[in-house]
N, C-alpha and C. Protein backbone atom coordinates (compact mmCIF):
# COMPACT_ATOMS: atom_id res chain seq x y z
N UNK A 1 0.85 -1.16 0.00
CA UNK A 1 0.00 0.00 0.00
C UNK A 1 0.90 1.23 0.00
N UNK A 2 0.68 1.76 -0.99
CA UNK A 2 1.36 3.26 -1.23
C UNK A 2 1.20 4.52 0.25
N UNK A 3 1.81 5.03 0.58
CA UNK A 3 2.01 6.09 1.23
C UNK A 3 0.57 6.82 0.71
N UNK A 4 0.08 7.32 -0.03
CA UNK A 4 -0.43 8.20 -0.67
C UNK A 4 -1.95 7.66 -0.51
N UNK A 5 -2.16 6.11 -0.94
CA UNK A 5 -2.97 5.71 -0.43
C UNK A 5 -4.05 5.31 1.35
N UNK A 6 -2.90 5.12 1.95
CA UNK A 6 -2.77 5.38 3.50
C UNK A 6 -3.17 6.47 3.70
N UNK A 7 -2.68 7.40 3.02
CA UNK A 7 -3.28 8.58 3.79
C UNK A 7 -4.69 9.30 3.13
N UNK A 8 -4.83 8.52 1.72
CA UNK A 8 -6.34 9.04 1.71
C UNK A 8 -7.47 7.86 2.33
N UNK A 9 -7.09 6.82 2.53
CA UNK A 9 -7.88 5.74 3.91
C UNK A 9 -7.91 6.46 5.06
N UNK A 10 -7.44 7.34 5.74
CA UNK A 10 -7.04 7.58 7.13
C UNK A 10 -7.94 9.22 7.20
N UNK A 11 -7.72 9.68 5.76
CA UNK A 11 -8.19 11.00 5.27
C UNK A 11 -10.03 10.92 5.49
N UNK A 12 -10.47 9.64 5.00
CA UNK A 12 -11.92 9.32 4.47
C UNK A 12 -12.57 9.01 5.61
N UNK A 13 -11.63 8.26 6.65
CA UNK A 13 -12.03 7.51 7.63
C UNK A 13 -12.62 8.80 8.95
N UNK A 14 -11.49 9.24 9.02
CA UNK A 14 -11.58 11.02 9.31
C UNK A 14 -12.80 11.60 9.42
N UNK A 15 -12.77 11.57 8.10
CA UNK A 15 -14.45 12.50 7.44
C UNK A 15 -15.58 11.73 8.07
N UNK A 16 -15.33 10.28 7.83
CA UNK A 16 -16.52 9.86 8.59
C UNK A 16 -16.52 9.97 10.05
N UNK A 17 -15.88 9.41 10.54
CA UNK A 17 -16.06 9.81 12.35
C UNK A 17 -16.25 11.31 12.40
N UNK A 18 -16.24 12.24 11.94
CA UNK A 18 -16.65 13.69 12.06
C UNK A 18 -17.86 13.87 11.79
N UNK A 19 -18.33 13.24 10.25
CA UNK A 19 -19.85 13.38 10.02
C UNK A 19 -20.77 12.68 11.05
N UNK A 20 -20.33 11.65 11.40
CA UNK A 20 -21.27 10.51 12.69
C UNK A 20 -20.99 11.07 13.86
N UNK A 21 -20.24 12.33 14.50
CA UNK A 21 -20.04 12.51 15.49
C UNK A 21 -21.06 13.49 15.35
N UNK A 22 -20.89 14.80 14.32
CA UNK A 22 -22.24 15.45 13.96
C UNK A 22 -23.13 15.31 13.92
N UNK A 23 -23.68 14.40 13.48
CA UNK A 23 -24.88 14.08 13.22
C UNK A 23 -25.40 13.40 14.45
N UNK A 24 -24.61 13.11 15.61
CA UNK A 24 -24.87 12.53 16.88
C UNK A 24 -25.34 13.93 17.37
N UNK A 25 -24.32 15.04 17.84
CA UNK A 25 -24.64 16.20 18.49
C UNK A 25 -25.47 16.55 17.90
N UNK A 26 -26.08 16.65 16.50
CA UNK A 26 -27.41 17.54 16.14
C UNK A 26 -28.41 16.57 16.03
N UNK A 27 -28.39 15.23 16.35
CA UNK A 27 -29.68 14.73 15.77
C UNK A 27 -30.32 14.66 14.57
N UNK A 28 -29.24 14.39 14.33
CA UNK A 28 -29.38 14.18 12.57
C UNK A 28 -28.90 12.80 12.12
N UNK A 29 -30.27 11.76 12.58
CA UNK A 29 -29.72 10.58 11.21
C UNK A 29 -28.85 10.04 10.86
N UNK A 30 -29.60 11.12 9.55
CA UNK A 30 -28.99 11.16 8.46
C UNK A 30 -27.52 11.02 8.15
N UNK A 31 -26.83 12.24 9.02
CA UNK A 31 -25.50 12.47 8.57
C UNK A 31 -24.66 11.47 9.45
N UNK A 32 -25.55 10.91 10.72
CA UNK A 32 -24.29 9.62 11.22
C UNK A 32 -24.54 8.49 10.63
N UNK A 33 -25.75 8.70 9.88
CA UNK A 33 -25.79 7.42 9.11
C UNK A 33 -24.74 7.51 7.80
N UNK A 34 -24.43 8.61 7.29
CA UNK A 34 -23.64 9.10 6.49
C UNK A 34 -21.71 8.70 6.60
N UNK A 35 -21.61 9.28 7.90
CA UNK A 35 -20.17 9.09 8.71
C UNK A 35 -20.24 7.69 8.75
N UNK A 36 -20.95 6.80 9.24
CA UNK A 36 -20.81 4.96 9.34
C UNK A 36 -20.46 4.49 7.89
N UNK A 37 -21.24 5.19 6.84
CA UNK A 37 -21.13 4.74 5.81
C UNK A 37 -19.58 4.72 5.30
N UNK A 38 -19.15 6.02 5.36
CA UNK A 38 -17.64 6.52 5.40
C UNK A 38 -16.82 5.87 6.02
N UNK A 39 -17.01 5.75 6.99
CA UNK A 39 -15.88 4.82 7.58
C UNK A 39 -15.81 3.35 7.29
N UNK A 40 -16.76 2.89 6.86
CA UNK A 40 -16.86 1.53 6.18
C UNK A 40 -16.38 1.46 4.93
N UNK A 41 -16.59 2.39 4.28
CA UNK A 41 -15.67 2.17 2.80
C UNK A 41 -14.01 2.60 2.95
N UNK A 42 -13.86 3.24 4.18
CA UNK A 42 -12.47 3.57 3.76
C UNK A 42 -11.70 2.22 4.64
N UNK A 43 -12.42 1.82 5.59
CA UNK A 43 -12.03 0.26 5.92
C UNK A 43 -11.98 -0.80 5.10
N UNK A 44 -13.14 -1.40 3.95
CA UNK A 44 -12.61 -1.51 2.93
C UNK A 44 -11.33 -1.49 2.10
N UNK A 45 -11.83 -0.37 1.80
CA UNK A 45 -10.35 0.47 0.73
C UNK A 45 -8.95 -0.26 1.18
N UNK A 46 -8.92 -0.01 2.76
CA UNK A 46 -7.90 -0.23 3.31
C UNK A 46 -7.67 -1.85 3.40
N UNK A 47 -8.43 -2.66 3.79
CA UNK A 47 -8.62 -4.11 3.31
C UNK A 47 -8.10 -4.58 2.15
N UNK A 48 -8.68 -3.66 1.17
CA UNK A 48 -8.13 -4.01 -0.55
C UNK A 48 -6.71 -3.82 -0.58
N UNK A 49 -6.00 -2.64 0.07
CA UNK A 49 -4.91 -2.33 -0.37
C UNK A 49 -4.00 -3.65 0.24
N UNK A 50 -4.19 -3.81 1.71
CA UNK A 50 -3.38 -4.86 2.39
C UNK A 50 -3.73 -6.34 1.82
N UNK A 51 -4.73 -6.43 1.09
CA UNK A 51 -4.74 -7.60 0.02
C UNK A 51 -3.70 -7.81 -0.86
N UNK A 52 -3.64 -6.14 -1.88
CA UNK A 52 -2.88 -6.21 -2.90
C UNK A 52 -1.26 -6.63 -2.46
N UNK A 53 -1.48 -5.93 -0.91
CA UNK A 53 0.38 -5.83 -0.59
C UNK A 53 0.57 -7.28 -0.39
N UNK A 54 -0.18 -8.19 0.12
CA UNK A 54 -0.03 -9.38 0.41
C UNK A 54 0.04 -10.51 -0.49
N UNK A 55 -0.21 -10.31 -1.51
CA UNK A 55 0.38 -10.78 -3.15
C UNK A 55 1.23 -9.86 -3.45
N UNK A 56 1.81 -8.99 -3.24
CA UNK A 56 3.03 -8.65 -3.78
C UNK A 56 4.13 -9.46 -3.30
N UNK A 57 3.51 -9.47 -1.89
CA UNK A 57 5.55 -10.32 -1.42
C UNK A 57 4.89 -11.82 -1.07
């Protein structure tokens, strides 16, 4: 996993725990339903990459 990649996993993951923390303090749903979503794809993402690295070597 590239440097570059790491840090847009860590970047996304970010965004989500901010949106779900928001959306906790305002009562909004929506937007922590939003932040869960976020943080699940950049867990993912991050899954995929440590796949790829793990067929590399």
């Amino acid at each position: 996993m590239g440097i570059g990649d790491k840090i847009e996993n860590m970047k996304d993951d970010l965004s989500g725990k901010a949106k779900e923390g928001t959306g906790k303090a305002t009562d909004n749903e929506r937007l922590e339903a939003e932040g869960r979503t976020d943080q699940s794809k950049a867990d993912l993402k991050q899954a995929g990459e440590k796949a790829k690295d793990a067929f590399k070597n």
